[in-house]
N, C-alpha and C. Protein backbone atom coordinates (compact mmCIF):
# COMPACT_ATOMS: atom_id res chain seq x y z
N UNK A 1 101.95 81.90 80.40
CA UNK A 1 103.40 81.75 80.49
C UNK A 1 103.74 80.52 81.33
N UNK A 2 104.52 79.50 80.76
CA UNK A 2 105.19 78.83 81.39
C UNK A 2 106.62 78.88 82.25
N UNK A 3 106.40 77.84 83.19
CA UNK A 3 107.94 78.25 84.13
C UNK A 3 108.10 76.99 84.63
N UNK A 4 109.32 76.46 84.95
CA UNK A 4 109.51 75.57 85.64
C UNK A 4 109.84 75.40 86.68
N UNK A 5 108.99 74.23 87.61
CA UNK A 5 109.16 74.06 88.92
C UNK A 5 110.33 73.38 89.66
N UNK A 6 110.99 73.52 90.53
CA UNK A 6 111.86 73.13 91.16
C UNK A 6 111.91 72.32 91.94
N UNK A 7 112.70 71.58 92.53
CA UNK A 7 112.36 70.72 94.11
C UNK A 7 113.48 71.20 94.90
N UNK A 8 113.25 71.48 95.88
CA UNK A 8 114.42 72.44 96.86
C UNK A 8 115.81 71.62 96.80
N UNK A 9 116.02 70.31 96.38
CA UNK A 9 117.32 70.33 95.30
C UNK A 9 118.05 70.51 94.41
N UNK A 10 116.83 71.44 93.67
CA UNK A 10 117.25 72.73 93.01
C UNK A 10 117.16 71.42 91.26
N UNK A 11 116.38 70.63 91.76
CA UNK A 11 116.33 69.64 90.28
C UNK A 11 114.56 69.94 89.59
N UNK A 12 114.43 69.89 88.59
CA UNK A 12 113.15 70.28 87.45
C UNK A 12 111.90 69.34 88.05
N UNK A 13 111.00 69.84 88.37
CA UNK A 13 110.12 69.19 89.00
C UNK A 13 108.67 68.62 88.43
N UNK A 14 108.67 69.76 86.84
CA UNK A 14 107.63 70.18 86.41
C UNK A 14 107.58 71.02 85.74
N UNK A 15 106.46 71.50 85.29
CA UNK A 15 106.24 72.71 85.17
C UNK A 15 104.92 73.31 84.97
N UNK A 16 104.39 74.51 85.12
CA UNK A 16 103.40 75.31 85.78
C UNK A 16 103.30 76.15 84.57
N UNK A 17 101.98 76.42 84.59
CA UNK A 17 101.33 77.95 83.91
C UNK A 17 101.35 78.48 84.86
N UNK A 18 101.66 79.82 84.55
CA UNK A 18 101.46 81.29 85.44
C UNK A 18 100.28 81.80 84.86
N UNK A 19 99.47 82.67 85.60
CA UNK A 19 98.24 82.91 85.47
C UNK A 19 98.90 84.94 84.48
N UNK A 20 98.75 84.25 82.87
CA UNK A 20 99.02 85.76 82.36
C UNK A 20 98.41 87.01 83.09
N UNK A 21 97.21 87.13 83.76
CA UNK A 21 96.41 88.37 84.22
C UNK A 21 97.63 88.78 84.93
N UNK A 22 97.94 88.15 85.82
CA UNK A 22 99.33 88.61 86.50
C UNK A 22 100.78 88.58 85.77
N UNK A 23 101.31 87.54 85.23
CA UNK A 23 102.39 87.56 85.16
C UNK A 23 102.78 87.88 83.22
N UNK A 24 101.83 88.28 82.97
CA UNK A 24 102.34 88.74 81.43
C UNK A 24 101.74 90.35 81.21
N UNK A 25 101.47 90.96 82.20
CA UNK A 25 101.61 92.52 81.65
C UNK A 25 103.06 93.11 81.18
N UNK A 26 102.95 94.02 80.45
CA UNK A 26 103.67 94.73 79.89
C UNK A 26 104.39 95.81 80.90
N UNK A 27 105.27 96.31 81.29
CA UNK A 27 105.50 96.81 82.42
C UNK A 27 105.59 98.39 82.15
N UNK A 28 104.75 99.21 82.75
CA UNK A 28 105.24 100.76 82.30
C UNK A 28 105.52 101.39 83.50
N UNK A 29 107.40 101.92 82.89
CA UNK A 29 108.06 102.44 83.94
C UNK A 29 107.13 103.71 84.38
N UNK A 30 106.78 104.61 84.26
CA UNK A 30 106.31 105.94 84.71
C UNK A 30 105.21 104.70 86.38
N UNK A 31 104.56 104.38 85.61
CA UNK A 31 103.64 103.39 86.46
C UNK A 31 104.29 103.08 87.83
N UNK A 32 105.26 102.35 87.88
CA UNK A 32 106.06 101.40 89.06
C UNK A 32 106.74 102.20 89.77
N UNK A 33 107.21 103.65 88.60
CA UNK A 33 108.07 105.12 89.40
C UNK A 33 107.07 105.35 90.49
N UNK A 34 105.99 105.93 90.23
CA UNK A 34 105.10 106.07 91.04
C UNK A 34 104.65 105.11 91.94
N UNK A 35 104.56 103.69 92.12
CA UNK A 35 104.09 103.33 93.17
C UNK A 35 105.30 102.94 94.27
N UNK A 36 106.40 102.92 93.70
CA UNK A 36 107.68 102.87 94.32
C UNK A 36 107.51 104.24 95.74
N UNK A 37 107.41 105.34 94.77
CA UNK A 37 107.69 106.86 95.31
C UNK A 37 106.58 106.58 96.26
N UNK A 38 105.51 106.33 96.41
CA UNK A 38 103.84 106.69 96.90
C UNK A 38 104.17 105.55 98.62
N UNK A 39 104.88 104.17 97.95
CA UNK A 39 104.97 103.13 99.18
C UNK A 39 106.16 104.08 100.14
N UNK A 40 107.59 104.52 99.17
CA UNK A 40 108.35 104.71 100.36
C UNK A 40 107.95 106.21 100.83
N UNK A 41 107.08 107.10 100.32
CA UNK A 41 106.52 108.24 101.53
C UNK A 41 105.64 107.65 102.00
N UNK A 42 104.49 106.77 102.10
CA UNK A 42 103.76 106.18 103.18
C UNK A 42 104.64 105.65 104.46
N UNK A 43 105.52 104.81 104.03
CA UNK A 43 106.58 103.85 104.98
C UNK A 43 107.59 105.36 105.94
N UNK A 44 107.55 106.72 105.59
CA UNK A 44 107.93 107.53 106.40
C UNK A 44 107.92 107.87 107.75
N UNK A 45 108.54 107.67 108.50
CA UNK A 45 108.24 108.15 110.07
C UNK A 45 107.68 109.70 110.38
N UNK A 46 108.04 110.30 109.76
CA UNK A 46 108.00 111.93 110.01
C UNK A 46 108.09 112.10 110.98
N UNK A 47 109.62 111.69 111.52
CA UNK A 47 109.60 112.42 113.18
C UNK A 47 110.76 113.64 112.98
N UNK A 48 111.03 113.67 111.87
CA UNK A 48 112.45 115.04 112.12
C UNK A 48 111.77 116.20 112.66
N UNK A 49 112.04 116.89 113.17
CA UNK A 49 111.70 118.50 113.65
C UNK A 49 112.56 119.19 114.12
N UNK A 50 112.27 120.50 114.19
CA UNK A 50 113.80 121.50 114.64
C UNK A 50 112.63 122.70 115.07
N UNK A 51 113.91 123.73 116.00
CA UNK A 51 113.03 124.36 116.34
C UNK A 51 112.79 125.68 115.94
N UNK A 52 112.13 126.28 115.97
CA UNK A 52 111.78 127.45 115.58
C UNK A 52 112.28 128.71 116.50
N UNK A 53 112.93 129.93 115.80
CA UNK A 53 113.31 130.96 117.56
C UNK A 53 112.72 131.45 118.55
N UNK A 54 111.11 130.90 118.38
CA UNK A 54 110.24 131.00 119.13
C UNK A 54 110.49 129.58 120.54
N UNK A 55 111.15 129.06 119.56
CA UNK A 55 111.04 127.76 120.49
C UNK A 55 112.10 127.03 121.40
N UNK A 56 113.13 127.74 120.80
CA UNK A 56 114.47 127.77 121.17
C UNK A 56 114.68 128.53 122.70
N UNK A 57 115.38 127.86 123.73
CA UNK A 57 115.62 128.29 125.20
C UNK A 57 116.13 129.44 125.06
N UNK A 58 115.37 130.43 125.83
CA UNK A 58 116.40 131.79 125.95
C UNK A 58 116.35 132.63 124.54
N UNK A 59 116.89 133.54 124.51
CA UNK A 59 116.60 134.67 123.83
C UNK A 59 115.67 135.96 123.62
N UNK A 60 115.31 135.63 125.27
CA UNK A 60 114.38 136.54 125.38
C UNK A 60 114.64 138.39 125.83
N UNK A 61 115.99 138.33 126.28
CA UNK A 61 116.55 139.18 126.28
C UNK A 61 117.37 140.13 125.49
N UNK A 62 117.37 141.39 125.01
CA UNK A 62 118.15 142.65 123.85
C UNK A 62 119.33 142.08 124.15
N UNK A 63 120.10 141.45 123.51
CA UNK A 63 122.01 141.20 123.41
C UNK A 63 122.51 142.35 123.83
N UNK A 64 122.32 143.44 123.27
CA UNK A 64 122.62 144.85 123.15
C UNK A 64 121.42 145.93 123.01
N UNK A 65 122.13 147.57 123.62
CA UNK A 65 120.97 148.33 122.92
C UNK A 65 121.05 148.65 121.64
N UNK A 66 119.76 149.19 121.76
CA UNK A 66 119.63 149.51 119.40
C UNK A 66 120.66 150.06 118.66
N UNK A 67 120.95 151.44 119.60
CA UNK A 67 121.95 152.32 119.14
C UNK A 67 123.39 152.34 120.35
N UNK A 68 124.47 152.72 119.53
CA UNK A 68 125.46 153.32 120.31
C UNK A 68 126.99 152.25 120.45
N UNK A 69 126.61 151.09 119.74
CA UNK A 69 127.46 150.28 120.35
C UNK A 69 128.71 149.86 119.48
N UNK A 70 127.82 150.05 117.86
CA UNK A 70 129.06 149.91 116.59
C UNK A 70 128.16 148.40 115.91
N UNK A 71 128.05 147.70 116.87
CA UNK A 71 127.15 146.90 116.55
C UNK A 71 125.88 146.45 115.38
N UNK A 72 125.50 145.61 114.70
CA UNK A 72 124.56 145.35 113.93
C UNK A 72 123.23 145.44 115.20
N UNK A 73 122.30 146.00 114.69
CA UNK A 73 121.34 145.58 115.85
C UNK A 73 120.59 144.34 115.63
N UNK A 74 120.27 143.53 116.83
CA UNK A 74 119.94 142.39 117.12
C UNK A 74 118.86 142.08 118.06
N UNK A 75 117.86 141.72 117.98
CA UNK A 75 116.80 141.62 119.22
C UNK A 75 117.01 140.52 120.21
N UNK A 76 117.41 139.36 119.45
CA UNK A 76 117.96 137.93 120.57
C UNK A 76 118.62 137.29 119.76
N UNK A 77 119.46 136.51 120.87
CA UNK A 77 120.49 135.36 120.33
C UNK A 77 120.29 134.27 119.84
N UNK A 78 118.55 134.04 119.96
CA UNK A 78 117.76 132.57 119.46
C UNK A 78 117.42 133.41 118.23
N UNK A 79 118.13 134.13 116.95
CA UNK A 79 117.90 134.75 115.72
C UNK A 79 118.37 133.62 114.51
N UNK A 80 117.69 133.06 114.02
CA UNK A 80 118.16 132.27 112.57
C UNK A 80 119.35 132.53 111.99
N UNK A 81 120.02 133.52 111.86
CA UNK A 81 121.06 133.89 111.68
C UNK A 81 122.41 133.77 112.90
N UNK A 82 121.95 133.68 114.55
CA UNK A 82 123.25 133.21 114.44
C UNK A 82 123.21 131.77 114.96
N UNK A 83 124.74 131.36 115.41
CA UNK A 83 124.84 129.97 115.87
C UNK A 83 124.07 129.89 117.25
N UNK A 84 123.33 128.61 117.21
CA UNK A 84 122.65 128.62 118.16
C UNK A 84 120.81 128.81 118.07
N UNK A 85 120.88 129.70 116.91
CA UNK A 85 119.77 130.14 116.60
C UNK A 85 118.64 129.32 116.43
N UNK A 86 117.36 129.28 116.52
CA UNK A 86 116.13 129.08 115.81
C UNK A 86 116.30 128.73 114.30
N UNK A 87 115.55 128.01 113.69
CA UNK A 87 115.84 127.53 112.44
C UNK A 87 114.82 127.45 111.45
N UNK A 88 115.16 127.94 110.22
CA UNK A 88 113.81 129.26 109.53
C UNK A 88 113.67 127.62 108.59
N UNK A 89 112.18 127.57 108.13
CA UNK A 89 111.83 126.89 107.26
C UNK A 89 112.83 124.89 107.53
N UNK A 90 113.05 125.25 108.87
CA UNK A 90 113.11 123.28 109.00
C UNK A 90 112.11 121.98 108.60
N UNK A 91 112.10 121.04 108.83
CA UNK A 91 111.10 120.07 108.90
C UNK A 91 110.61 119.77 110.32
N UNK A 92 109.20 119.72 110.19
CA UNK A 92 108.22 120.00 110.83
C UNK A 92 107.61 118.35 111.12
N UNK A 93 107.46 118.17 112.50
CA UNK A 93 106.91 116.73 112.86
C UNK A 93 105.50 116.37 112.19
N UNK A 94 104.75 117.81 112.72
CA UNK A 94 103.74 117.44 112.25
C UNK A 94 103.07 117.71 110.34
N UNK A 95 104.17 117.45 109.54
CA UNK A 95 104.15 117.36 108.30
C UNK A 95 103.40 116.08 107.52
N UNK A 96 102.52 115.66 106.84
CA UNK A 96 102.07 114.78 106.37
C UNK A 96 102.45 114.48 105.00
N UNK A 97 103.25 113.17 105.34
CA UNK A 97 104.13 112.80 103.90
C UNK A 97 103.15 111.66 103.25
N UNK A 98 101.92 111.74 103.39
CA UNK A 98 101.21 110.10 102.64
C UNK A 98 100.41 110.59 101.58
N UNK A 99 100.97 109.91 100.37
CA UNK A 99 100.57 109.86 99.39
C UNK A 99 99.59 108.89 99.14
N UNK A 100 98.51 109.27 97.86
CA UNK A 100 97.71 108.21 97.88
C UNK A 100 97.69 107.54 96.57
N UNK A 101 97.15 106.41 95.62
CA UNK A 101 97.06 105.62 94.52
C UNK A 101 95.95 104.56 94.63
N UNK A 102 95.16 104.87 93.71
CA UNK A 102 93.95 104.28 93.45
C UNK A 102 94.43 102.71 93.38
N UNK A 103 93.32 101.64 93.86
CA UNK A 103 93.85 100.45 93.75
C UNK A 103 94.01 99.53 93.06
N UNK A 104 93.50 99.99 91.59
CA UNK A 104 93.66 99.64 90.16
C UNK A 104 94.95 99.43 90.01
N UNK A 105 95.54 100.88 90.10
CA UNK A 105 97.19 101.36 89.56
C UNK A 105 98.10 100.57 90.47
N UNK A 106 97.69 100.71 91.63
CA UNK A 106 98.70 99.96 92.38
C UNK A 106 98.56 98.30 92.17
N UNK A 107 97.58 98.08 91.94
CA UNK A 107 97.87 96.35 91.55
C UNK A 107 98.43 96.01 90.16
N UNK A 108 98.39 97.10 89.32
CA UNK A 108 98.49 96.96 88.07
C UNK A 108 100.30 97.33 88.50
N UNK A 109 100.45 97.79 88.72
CA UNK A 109 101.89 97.96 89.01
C UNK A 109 102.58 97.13 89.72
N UNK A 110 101.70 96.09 90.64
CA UNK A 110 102.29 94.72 91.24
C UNK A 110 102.42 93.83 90.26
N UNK A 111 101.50 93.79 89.16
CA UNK A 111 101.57 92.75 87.89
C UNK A 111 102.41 92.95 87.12
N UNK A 112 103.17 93.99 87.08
CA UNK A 112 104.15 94.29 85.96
C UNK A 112 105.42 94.06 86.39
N UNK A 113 105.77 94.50 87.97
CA UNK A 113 106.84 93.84 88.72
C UNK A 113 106.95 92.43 88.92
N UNK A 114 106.10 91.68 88.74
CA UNK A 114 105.83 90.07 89.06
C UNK A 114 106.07 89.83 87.73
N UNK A 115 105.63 90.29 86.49
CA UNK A 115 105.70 89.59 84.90
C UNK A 115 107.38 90.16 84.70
N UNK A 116 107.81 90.96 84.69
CA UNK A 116 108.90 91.62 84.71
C UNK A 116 110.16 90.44 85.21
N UNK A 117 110.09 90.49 86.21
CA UNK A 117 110.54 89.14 86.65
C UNK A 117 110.35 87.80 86.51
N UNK A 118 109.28 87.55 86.18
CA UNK A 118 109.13 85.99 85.47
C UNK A 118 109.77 86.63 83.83
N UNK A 119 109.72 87.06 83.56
CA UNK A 119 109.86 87.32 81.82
C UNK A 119 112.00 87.32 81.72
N UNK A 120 112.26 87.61 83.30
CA UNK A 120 113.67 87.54 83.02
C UNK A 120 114.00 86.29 83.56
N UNK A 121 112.92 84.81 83.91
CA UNK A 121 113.27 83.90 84.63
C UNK A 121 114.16 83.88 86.12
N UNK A 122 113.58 85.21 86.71
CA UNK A 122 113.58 85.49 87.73
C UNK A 122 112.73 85.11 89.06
N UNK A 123 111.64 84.96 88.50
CA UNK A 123 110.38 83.83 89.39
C UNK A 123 110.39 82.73 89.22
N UNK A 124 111.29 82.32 90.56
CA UNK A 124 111.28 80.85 91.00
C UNK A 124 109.99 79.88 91.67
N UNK A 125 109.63 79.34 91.35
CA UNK A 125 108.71 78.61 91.86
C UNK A 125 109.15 77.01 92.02
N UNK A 126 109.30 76.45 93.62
CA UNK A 126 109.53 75.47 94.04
C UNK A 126 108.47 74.75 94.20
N UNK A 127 108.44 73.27 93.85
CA UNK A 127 107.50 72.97 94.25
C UNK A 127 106.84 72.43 96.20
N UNK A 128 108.09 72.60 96.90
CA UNK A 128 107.68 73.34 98.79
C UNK A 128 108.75 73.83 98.92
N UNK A 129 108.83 74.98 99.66
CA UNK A 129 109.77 75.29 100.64
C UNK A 129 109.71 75.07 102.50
N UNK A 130 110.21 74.47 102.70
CA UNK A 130 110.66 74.09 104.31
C UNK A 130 111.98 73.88 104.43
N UNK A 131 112.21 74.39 105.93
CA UNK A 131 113.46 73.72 106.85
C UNK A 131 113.18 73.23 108.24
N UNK A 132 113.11 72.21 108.27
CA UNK A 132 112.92 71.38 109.64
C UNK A 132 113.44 72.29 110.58
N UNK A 133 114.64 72.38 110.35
CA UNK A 133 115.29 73.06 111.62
C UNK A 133 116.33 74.26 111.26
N UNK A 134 116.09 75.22 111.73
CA UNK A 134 116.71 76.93 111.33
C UNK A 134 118.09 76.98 111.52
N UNK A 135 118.99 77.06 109.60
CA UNK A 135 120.48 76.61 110.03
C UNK A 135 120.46 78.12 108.60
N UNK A 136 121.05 79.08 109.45
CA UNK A 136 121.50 80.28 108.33
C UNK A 136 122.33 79.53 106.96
N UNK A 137 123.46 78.89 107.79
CA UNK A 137 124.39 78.54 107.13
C UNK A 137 124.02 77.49 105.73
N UNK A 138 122.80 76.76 105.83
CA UNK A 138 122.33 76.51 105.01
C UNK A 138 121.46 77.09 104.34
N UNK A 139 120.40 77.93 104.81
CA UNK A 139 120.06 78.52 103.27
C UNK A 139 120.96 79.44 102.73
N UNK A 140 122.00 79.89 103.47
CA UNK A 140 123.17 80.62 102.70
C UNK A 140 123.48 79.70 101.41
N UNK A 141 123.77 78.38 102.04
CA UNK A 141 124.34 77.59 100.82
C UNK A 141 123.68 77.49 99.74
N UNK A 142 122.57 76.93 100.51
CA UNK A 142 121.24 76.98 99.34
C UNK A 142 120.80 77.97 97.73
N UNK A 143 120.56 79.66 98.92
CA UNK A 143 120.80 80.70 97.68
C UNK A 143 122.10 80.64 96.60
N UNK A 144 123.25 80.34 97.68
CA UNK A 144 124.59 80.38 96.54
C UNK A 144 124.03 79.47 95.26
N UNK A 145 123.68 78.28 95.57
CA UNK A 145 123.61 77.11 94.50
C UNK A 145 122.70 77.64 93.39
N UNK A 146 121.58 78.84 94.00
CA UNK A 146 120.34 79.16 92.62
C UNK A 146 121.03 80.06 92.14
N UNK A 147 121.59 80.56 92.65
CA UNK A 147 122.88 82.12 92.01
C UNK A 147 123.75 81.32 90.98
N UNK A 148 124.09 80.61 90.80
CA UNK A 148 125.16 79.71 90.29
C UNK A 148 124.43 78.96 89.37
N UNK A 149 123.68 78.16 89.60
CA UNK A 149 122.77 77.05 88.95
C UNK A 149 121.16 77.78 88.27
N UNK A 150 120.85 78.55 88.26
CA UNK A 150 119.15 78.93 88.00
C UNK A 150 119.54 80.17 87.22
N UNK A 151 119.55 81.34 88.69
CA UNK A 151 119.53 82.30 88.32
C UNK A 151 120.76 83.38 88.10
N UNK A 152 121.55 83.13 87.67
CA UNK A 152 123.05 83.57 87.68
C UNK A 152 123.10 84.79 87.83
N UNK A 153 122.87 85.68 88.10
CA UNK A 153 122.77 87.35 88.44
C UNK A 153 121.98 87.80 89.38
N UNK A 154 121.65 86.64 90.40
CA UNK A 154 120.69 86.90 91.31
C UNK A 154 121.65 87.36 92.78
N UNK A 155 121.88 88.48 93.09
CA UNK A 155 122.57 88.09 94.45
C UNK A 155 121.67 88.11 95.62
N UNK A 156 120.39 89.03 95.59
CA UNK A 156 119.37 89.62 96.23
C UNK A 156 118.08 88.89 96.43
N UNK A 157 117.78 88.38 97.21
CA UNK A 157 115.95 87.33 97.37
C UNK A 157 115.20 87.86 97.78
N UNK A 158 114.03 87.75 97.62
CA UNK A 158 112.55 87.82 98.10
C UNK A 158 112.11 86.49 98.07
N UNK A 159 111.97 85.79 99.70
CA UNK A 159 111.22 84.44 99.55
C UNK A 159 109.93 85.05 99.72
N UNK A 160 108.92 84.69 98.95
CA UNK A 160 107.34 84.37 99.19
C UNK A 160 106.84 83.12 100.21
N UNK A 161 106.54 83.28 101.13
CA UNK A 161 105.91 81.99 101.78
C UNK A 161 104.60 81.85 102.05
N UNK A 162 103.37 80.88 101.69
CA UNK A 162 101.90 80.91 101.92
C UNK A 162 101.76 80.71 103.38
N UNK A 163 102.30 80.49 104.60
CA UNK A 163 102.19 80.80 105.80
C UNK A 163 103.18 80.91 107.11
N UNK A 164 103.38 81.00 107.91
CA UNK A 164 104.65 81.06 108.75
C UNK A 164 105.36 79.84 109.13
N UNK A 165 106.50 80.14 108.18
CA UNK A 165 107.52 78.41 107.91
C UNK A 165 108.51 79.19 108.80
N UNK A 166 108.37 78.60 110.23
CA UNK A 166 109.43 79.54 111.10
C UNK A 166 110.77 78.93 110.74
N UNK A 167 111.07 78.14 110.11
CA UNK A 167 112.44 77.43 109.91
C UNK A 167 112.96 78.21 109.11
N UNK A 168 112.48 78.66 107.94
CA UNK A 168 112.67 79.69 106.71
C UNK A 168 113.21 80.72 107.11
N UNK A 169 112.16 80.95 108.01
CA UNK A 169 111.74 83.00 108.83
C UNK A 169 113.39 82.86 109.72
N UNK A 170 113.42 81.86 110.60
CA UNK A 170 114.65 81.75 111.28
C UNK A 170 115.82 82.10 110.90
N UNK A 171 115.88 80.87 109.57
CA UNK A 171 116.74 80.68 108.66
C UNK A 171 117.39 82.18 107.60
N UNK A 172 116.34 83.00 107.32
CA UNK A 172 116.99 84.17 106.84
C UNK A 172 117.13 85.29 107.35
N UNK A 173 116.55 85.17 108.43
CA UNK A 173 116.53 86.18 109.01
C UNK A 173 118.10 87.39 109.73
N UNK A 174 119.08 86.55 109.46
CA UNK A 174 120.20 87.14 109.65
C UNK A 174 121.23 87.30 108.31
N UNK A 175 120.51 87.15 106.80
CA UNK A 175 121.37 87.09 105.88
C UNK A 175 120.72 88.92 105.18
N UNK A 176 121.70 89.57 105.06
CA UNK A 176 121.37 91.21 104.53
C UNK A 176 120.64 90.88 103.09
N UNK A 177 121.00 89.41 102.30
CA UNK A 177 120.45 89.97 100.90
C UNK A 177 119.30 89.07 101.28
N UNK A 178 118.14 89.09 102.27
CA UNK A 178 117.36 87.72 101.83
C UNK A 178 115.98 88.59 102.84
N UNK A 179 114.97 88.45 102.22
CA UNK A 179 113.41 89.42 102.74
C UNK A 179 112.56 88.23 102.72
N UNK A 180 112.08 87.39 103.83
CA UNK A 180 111.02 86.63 103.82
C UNK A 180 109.99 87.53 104.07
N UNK A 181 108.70 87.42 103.27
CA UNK A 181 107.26 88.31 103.60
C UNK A 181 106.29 87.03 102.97
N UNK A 182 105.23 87.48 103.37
CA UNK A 182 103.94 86.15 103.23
C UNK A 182 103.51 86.89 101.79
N UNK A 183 102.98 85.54 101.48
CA UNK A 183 102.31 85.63 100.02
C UNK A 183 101.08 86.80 99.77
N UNK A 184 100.34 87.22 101.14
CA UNK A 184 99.42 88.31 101.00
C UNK A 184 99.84 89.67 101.58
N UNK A 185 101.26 89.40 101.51
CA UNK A 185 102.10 90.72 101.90
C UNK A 185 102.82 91.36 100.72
N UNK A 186 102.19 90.82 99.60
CA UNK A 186 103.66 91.47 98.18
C UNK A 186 103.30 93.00 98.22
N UNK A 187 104.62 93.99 97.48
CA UNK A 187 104.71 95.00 97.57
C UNK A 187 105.72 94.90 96.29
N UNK A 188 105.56 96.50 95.75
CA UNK A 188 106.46 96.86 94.53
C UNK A 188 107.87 96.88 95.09
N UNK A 189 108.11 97.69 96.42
CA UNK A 189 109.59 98.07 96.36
C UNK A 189 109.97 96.61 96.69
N UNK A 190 109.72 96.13 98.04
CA UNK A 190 110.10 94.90 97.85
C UNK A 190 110.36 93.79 96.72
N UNK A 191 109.89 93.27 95.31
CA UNK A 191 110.03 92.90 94.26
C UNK A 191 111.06 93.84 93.54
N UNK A 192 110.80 94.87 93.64
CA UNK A 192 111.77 95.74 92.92
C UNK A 192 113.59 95.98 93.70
N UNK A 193 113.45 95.32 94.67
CA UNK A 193 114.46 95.29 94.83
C UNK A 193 115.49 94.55 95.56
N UNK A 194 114.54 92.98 94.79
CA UNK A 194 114.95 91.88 94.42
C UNK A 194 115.65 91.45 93.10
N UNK A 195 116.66 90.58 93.31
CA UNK A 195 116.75 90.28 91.74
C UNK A 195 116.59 88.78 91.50
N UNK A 196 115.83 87.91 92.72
CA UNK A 196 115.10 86.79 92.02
C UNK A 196 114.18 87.08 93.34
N UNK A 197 112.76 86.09 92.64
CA UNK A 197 111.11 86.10 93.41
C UNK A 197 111.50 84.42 93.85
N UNK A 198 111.64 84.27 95.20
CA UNK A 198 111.48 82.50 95.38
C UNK A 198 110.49 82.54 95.71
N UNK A 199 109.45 81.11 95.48
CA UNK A 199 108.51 80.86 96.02
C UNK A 199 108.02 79.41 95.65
N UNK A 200 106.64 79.01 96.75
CA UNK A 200 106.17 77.80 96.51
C UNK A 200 105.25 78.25 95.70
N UNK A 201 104.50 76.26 95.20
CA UNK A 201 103.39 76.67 94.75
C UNK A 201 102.05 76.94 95.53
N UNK A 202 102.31 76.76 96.85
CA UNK A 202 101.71 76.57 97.25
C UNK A 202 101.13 78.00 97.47
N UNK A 203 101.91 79.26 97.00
CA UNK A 203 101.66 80.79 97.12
C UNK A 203 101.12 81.23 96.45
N UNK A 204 101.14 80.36 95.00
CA UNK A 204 100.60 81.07 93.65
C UNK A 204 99.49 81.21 94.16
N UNK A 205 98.03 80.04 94.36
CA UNK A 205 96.65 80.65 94.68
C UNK A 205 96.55 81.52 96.12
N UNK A 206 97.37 81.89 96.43
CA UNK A 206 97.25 83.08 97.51
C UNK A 206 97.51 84.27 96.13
N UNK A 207 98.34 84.33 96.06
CA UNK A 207 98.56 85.51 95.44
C UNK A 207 97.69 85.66 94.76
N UNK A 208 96.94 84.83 93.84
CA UNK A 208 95.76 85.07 92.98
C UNK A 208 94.67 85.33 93.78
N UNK A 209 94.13 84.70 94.74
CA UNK A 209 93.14 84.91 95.43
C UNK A 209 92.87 86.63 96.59
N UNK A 210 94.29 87.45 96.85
CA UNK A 210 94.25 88.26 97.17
C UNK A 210 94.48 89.45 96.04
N UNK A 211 95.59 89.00 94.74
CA UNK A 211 95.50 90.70 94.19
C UNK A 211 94.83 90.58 93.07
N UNK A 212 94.11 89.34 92.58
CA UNK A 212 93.29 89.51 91.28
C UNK A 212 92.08 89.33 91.76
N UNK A 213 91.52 90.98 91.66
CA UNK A 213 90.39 91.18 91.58
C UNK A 213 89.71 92.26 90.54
């Protein structure tokens, strides 16, 4: 598959083969459902917990006696049933939410999110990305111009970078639609929930050199 390269003036630079092993699979949704689901229960904290009426302060004392009072009988006030109570079947800290996926499937499911997106001319490839010096306000401008000019339905980025371009990292780091991660950091949800891939070329043989194996 061919694509064309850019020069961060956003003018035709070239153009590049994409390496099909990666960027021309066929994409199967059931596939990407799953590695989507598998990354965001790994990425889980599991810190919720609640307590149990065992665990709950107090209630160690009869409210009332058994008989005589008109009363429902009740053993303590830390009871699941009332306010205040202990809490039947909560979430539990020590719960283990990690799922696992063989590393076939999961790369095969990075190739289909990467072709997926080149196939909608969604994978940008510049030929460098740098900023001398970290100005939000310009790569704000910048993205507007590929939204407008390239990729017209793009509001959302994923820059790819082959090593730490702190001008970049600086630079987006305060815009909500824009995820700088390194070229041996790709991930499904991340791509997936992008709606353009920027990157150099200088990322492509990273990316090849770490997920095609």
């Amino acid at each position: 598959m061919k694509t064309t390269v850019y020069n961060q003036k956003l003018e035709q630079a070239g153009e590049l083969e994409l390496n099909p092993k990666i960027f021309e699979i066929t994409p199967v949704v059931e596939l990407i459902q799953l590695a989507v689901r598998i990354q965001l229960a790994n990425a889980r904290q599991g810190s919720a917990n609640t307590k149990t009426r065992g665990e709950v302060r107090g209630g160690g004392k009869k409210p009332w006696k058994q008989k005589g009072t008109g009363n429902a009988r009740a053993g303590s006030i830390r009871s699941p049933i009332w306010r205040h109570g202990g809490i039947t079947f909560g979430p539990r800290a020590n719960r283990n939410h990690e799922l696992k996926m063989n590393q076939k499937q999961w790369r095969k499911a990075l190739y289909m999110t990467l072709s997926d997106k080149a196939s909608e001319n969604n994978f940008l490839v510049f030929s460098e990305l740098e900023m001398k010096t970290p100005k939000t306000k310009e790569m704000s401008a910048w993205l507007s111009k590929i939204s407008k000019n390239i990729s017209k339905t793009a509001k959302k980025f994923l820059v790819v970078i082959p090593k730490n371009e702190e001008g970049i990292v600086k630079s987006a780091r305060n815009l909500k639609n824009v995820k700088v991660i390194f070229a041996n950091s790709l991930n499904v949800v991340d791509i997936m929930n992008s709606d353009a891939v920027i990157t150099s070329q200088a990322s492509l043989p990273i990316i090849e050199k770490t997920y095609l194996k």
